[in-house]
C-alpha atoms as a PDB file:
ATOM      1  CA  UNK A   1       5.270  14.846 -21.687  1.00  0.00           C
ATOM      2  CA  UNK A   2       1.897  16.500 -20.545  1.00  0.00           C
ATOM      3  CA  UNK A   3       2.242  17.903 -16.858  1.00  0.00           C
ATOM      4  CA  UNK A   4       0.500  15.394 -14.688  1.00  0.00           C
ATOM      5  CA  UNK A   5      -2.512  16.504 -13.028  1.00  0.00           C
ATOM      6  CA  UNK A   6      -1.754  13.900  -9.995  1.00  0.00           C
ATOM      7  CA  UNK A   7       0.358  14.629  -6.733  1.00  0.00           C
ATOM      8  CA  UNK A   8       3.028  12.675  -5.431  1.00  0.00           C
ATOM      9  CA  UNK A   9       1.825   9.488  -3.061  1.00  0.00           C
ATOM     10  CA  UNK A  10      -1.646  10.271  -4.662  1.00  0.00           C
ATOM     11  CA  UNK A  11      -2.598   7.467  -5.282  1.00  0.00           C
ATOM     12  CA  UNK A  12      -1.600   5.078  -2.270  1.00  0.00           C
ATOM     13  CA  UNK A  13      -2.957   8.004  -0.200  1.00  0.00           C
ATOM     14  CA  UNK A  14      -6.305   6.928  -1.543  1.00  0.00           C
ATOM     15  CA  UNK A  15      -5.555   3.209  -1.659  1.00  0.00           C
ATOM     16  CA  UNK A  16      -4.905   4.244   2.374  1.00  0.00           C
ATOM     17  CA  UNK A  17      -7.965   4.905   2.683  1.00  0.00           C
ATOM     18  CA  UNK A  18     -10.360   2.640   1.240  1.00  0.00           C
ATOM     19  CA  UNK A  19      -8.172   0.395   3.558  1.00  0.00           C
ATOM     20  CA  UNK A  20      -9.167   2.032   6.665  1.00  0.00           C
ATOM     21  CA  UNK A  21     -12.458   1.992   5.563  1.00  0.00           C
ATOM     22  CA  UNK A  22     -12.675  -1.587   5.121  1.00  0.00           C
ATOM     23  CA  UNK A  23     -10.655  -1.978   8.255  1.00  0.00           C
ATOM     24  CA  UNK A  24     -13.860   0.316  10.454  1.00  0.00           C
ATOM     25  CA  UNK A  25     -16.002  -1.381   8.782  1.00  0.00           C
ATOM     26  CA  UNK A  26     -14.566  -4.767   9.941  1.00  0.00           C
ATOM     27  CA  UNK A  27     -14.315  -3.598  13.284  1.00  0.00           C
ATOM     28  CA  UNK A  28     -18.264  -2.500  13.526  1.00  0.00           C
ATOM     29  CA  UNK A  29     -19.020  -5.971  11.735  1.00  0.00           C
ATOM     30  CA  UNK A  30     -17.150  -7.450  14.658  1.00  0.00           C
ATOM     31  CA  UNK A  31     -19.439  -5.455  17.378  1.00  0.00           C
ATOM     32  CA  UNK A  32     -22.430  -6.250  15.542  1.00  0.00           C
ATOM     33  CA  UNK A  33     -21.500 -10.038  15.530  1.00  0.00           C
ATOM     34  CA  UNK A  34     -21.224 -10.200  19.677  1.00  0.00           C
ATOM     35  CA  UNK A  35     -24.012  -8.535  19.884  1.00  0.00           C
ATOM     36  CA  UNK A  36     -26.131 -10.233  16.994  1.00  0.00           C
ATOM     37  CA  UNK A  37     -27.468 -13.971  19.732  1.00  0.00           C
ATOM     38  CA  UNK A  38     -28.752 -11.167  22.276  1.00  0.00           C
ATOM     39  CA  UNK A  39     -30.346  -8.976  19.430  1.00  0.00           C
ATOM     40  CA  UNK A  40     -32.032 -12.348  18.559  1.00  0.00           C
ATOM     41  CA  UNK A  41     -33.283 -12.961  21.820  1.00  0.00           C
ATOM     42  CA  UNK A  42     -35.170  -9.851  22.174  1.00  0.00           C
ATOM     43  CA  UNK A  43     -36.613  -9.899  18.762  1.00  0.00           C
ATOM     44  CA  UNK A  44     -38.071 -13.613  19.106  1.00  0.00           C
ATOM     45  CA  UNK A  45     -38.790 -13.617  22.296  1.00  0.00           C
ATOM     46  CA  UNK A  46     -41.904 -11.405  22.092  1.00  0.00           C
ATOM     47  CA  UNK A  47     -43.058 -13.623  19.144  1.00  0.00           C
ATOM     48  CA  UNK A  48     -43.040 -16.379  21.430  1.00  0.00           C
ATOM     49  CA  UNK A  49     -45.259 -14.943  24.246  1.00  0.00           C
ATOM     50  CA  UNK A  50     -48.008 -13.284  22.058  1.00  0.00           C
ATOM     51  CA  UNK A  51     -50.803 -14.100  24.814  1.00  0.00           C
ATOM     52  CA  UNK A  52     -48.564 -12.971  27.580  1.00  0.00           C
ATOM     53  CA  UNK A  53     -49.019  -9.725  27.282  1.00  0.00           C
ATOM     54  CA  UNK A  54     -53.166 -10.245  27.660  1.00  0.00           C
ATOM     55  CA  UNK A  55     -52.931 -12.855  30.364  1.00  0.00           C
ATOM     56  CA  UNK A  56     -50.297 -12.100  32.771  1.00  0.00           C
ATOM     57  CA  UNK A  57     -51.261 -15.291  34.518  1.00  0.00           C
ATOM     58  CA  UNK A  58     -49.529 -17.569  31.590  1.00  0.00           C
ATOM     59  CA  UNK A  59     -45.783 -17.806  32.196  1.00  0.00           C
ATOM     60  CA  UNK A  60     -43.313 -16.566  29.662  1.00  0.00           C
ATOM     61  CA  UNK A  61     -41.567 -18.501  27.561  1.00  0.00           C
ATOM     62  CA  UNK A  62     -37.672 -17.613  27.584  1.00  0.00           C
ATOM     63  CA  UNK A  63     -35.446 -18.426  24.505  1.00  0.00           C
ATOM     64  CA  UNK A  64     -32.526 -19.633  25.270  1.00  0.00           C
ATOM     65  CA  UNK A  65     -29.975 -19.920  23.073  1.00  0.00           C
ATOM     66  CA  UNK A  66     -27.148 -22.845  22.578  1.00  0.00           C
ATOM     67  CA  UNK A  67     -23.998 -22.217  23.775  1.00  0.00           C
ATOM     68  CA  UNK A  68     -22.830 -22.751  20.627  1.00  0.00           C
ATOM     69  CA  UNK A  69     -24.962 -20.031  19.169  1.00  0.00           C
ATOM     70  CA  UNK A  70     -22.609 -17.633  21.370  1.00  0.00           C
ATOM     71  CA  UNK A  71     -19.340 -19.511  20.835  1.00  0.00           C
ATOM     72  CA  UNK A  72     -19.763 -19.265  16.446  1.00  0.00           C
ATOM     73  CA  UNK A  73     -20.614 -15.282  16.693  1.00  0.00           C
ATOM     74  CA  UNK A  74     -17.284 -14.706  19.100  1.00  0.00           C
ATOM     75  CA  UNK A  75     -15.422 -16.712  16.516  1.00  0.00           C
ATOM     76  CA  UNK A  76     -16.786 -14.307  13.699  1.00  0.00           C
ATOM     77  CA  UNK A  77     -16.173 -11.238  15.745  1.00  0.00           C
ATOM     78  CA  UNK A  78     -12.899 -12.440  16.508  1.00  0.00           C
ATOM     79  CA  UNK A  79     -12.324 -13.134  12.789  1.00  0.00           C
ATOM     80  CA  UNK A  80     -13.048  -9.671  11.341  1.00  0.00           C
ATOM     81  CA  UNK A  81     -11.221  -7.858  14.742  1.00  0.00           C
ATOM     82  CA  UNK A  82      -8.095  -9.653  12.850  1.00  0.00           C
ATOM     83  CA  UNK A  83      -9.090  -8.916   9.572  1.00  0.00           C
ATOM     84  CA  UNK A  84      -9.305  -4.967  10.657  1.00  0.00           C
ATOM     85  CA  UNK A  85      -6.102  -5.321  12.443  1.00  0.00           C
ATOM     86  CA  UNK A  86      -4.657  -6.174   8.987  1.00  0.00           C
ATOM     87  CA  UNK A  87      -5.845  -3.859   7.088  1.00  0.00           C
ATOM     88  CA  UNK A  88      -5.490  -1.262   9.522  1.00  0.00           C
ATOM     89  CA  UNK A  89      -1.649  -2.601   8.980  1.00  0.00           C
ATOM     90  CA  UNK A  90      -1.663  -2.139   5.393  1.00  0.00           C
ATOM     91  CA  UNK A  91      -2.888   1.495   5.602  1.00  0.00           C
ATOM     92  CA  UNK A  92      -0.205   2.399   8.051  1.00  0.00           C
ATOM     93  CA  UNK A  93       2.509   0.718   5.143  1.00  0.00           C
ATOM     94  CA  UNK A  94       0.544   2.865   2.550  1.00  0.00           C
ATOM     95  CA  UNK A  95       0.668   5.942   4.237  1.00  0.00           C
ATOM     96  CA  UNK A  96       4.417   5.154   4.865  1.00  0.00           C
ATOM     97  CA  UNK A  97       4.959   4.716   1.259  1.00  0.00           C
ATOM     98  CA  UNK A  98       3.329   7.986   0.331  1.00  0.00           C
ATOM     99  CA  UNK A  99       5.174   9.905   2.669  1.00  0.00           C
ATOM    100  CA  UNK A 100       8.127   8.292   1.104  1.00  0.00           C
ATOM    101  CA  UNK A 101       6.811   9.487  -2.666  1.00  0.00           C
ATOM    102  CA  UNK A 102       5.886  12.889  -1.231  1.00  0.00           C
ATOM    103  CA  UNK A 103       9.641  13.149   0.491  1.00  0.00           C
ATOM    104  CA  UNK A 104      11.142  12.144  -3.090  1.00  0.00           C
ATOM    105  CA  UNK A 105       8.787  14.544  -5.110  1.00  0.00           C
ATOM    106  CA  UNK A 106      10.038  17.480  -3.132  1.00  0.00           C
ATOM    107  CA  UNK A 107      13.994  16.110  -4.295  1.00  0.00           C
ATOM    108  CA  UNK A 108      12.556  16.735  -7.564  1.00  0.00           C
ATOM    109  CA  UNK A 109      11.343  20.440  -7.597  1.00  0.00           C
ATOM    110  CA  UNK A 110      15.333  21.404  -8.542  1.00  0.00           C
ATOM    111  CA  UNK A 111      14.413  19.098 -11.287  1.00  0.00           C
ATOM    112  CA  UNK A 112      11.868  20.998 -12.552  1.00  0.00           C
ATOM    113  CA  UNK A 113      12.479  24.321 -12.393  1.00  0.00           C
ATOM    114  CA  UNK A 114      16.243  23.306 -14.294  1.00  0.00           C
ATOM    115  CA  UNK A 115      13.218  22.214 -17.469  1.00  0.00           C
ATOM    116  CA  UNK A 116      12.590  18.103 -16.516  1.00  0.00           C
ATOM    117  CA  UNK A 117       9.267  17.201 -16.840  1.00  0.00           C
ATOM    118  CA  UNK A 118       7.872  15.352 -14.144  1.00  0.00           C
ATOM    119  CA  UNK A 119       4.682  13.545 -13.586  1.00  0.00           C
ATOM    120  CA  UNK A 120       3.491  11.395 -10.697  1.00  0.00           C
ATOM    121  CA  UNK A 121       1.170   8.231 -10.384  1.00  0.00           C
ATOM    122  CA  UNK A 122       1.253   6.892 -14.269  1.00  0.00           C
ATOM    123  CA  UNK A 123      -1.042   4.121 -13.961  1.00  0.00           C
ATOM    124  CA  UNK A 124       0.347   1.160 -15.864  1.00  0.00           C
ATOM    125  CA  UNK A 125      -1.158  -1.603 -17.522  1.00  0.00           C
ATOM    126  CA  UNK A 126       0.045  -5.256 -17.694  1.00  0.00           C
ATOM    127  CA  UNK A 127      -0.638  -5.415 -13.860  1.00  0.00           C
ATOM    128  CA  UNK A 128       1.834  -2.974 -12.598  1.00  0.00           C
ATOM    129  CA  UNK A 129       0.273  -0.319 -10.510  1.00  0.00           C
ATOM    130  CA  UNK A 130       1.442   2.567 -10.953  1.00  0.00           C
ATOM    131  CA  UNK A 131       4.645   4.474 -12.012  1.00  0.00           C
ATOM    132  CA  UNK A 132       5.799   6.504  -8.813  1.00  0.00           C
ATOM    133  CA  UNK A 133       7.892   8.850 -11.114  1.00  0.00           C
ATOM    134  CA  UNK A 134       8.420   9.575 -14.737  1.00  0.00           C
ATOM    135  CA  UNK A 135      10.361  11.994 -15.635  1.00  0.00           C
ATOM    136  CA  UNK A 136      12.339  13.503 -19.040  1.00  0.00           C
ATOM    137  CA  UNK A 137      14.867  15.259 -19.256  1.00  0.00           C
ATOM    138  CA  UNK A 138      16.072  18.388 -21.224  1.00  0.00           C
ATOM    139  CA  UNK A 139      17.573  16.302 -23.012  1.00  0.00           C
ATOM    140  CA  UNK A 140      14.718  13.924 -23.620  1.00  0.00           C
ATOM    141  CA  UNK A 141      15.994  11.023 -21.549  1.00  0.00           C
ATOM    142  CA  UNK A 142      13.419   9.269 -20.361  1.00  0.00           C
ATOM    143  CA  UNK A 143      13.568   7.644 -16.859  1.00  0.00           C
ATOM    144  CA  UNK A 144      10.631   5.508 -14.212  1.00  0.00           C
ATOM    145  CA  UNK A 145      11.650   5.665 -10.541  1.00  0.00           C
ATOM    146  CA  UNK A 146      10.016   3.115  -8.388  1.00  0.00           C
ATOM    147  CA  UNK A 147      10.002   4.792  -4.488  1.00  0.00           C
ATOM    148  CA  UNK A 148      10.403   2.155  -2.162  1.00  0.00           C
ATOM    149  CA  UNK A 149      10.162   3.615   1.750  1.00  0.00           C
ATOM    150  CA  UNK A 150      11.427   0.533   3.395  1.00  0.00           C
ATOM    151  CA  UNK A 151      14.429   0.979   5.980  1.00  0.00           C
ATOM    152  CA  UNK A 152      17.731  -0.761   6.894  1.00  0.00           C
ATOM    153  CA  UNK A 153      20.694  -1.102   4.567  1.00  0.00           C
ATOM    154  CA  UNK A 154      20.455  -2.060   1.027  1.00  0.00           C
ATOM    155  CA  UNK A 155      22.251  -4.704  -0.557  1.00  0.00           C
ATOM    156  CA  UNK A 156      22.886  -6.975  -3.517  1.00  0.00           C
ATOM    157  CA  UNK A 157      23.853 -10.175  -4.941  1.00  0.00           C
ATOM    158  CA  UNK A 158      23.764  -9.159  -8.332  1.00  0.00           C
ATOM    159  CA  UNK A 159      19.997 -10.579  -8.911  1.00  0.00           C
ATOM    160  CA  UNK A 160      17.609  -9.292  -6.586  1.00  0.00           C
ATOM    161  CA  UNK A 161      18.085  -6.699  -3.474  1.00  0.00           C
ATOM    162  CA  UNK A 162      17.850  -7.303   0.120  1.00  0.00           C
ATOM    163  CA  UNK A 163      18.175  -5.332   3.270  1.00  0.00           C
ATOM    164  CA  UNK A 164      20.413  -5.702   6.351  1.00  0.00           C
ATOM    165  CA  UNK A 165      19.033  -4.599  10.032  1.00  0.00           C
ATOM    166  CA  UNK A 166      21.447  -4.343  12.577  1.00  0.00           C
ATOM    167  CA  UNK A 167      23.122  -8.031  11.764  1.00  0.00           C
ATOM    168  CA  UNK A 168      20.032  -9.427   9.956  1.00  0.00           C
ATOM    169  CA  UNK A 169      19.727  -9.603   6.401  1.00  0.00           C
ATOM    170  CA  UNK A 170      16.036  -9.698   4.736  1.00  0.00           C
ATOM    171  CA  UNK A 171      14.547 -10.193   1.437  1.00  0.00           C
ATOM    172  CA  UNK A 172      12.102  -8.209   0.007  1.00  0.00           C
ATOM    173  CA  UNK A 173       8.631  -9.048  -0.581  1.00  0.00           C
ATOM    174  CA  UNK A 174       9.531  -8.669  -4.271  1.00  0.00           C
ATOM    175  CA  UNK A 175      12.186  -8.611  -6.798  1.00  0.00           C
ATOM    176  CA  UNK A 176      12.121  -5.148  -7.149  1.00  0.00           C
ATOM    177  CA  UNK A 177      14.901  -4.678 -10.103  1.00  0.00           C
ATOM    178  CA  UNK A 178      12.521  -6.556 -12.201  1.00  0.00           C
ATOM    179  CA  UNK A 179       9.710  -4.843 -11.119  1.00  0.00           C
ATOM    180  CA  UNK A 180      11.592  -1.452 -12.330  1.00  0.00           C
ATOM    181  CA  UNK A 181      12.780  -3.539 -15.523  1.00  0.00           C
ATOM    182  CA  UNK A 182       9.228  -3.869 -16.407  1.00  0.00           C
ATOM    183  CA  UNK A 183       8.074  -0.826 -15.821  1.00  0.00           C
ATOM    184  CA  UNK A 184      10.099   1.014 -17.681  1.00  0.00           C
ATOM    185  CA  UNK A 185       9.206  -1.282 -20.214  1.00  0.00           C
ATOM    186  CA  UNK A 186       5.698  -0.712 -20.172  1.00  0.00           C
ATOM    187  CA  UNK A 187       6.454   3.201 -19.136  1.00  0.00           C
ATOM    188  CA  UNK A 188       8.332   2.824 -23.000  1.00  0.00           C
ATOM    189  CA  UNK A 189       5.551   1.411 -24.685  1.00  0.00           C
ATOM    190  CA  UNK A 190       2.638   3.702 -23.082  1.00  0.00           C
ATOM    191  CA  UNK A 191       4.648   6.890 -24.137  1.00  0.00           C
ATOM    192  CA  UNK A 192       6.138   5.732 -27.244  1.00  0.00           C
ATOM    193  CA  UNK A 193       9.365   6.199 -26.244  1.00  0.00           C
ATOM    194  CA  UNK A 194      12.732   4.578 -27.478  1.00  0.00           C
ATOM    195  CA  UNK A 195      14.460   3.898 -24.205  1.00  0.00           C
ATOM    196  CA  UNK A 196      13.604   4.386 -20.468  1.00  0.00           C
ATOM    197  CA  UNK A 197      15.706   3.869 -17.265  1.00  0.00           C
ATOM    198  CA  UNK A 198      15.061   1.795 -14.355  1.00  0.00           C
ATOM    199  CA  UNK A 199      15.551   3.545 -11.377  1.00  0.00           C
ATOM    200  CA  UNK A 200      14.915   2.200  -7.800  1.00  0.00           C
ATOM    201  CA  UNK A 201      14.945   5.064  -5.288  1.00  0.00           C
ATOM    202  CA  UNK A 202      14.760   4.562  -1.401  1.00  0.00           C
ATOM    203  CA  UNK A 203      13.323   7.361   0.684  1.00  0.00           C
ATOM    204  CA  UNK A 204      14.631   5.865   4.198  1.00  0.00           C
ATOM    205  CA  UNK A 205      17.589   3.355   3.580  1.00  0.00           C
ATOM    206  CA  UNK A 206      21.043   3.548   3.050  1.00  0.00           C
ATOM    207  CA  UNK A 207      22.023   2.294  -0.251  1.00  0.00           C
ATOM    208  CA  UNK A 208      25.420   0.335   0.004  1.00  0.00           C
ATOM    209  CA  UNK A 209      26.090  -0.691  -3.655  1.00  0.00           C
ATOM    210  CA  UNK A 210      29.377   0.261  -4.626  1.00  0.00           C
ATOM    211  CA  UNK A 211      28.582   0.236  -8.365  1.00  0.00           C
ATOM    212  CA  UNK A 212      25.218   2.293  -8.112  1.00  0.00           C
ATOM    213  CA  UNK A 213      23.728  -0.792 -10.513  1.00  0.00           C
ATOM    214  CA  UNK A 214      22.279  -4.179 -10.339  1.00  0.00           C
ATOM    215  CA  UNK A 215      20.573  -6.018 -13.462  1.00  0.00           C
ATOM    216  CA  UNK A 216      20.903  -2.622 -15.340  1.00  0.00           C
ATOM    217  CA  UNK A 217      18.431  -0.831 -12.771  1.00  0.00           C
ATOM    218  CA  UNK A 218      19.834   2.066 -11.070  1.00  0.00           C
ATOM    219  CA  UNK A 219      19.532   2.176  -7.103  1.00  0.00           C
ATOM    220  CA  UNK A 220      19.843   5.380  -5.226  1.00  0.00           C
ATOM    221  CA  UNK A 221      19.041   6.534  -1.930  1.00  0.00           C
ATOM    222  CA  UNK A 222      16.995   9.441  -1.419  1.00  0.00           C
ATOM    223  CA  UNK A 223      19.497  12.177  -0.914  1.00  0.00           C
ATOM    224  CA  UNK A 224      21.800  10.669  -4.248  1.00  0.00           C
ATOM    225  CA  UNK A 225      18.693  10.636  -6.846  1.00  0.00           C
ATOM    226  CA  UNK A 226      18.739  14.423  -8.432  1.00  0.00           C
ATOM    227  CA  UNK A 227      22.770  13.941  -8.634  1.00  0.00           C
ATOM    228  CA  UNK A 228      22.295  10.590 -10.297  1.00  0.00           C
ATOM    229  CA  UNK A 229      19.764  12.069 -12.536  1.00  0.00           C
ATOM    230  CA  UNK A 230      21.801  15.286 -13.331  1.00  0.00           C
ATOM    231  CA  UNK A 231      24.788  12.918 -14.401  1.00  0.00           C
ATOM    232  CA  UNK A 232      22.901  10.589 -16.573  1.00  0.00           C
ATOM    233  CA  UNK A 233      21.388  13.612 -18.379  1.00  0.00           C
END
């Protein structure tokens, strides 16, 4: 496997921040919207008094705006303040989940320098994303770690994970043991190879699985992963 030219969380760094870019721009739409009835007014205004200015004798003419002129561009502002909040949200998540790649990449080095080859960010097809990690060992095992950065306590019921906080217990957004499944499918198929293990890695929780395994997908916590992948060769 060709040494990646792509860095750990490199690609949801950038995904980051095209969101805080939308997110500013949002924002600056939202300024531009309060400020858009009064920016009216003293465009049109002047087109409405063009003798004024030669007889100061004629009154002016003052436009005056609806109140619900005013009331429809707060509503707008407000709109894309939220939609900025939002995505300002989803950058802070992204970041998280690159520091979380970037925390598990540095697990790896050992890796490495024992002869596994390691390469970050695969972009998949199929409508996957990416592949956090794909790595192959010396002895040509092939394996696709999805890095999840969420917190809490993870759990099972033998179909799809969840996570327990303090006495709560929370689904993920997604099914993330078939989300490895499939990746290592499509990991298999991009690099021709005959067999490739799901692994789900977590760079913040506690993992509380006694058998290690659910739906034939691995699931480690952070400081487990190189001794899982050391033992399964």
């Amino acid at each position: 496997m060709p040494k990646a030219s792509r860095r750990a969380g490199q690609n949801i760094r950038e995904l980051a921040v095209k969101r805080r870019v939308k997110a500013i721009i949002s924002f600056a739409s939202a300024g531009l919207a309060v400020c858009a009835p009064f920016l009216l007014v003293k465009v049109f205004e002047p087109l409405l008094n063009p003798i004024s200015a030669l007889n100061p004798s004629q009154p002016r003419i003052s436009l005056n705006l609806p109140p619900l002129v005013y009331v429809f561009f707060v509503i707008v502002a407000s709109g894309l303040v939220v939609e900025g909040v939002f995505l300002w949200k989803r950058a802070d998540r992204a970041d998280q989940g690159a520091k979380g790649e970037e925390d598990m990449a540095q697990e790896m080095l050992q890796l490495e320098q024992g002869g596994w080859q390691v390469e970050y960010g695969l972009r998949l097809g199929s409508g996957l994303g990416d592949a956090d990690i794909v790595c192959i060992s010396p002895q040509n095992k092939a394996y696709v770690i999805d890095v999840k950065s969420h917190r809490g306590n993870v759990t099972t019921d033998g179909k799809q994970l969840y996570r327990r906080m303090g006495k709560t217990t929370y689904s993920f957004e997604k099914n993330f043991l078939d989300q490895a499944m499939k990746q290592a499918f499509q990991v298999k198929k991009q690099k021709n190879l005959s067999f490739v293990t799901p692994i789900v890695a977590f760079s913040n929780a506690k993992v509380s699985i006694p058998s290690g395994k659910s739906k034939k997908v691995h699931v480690v916590e952070k400081s487990r992963l190189v001794s899982l992948l050391k033992s399964l060769g």
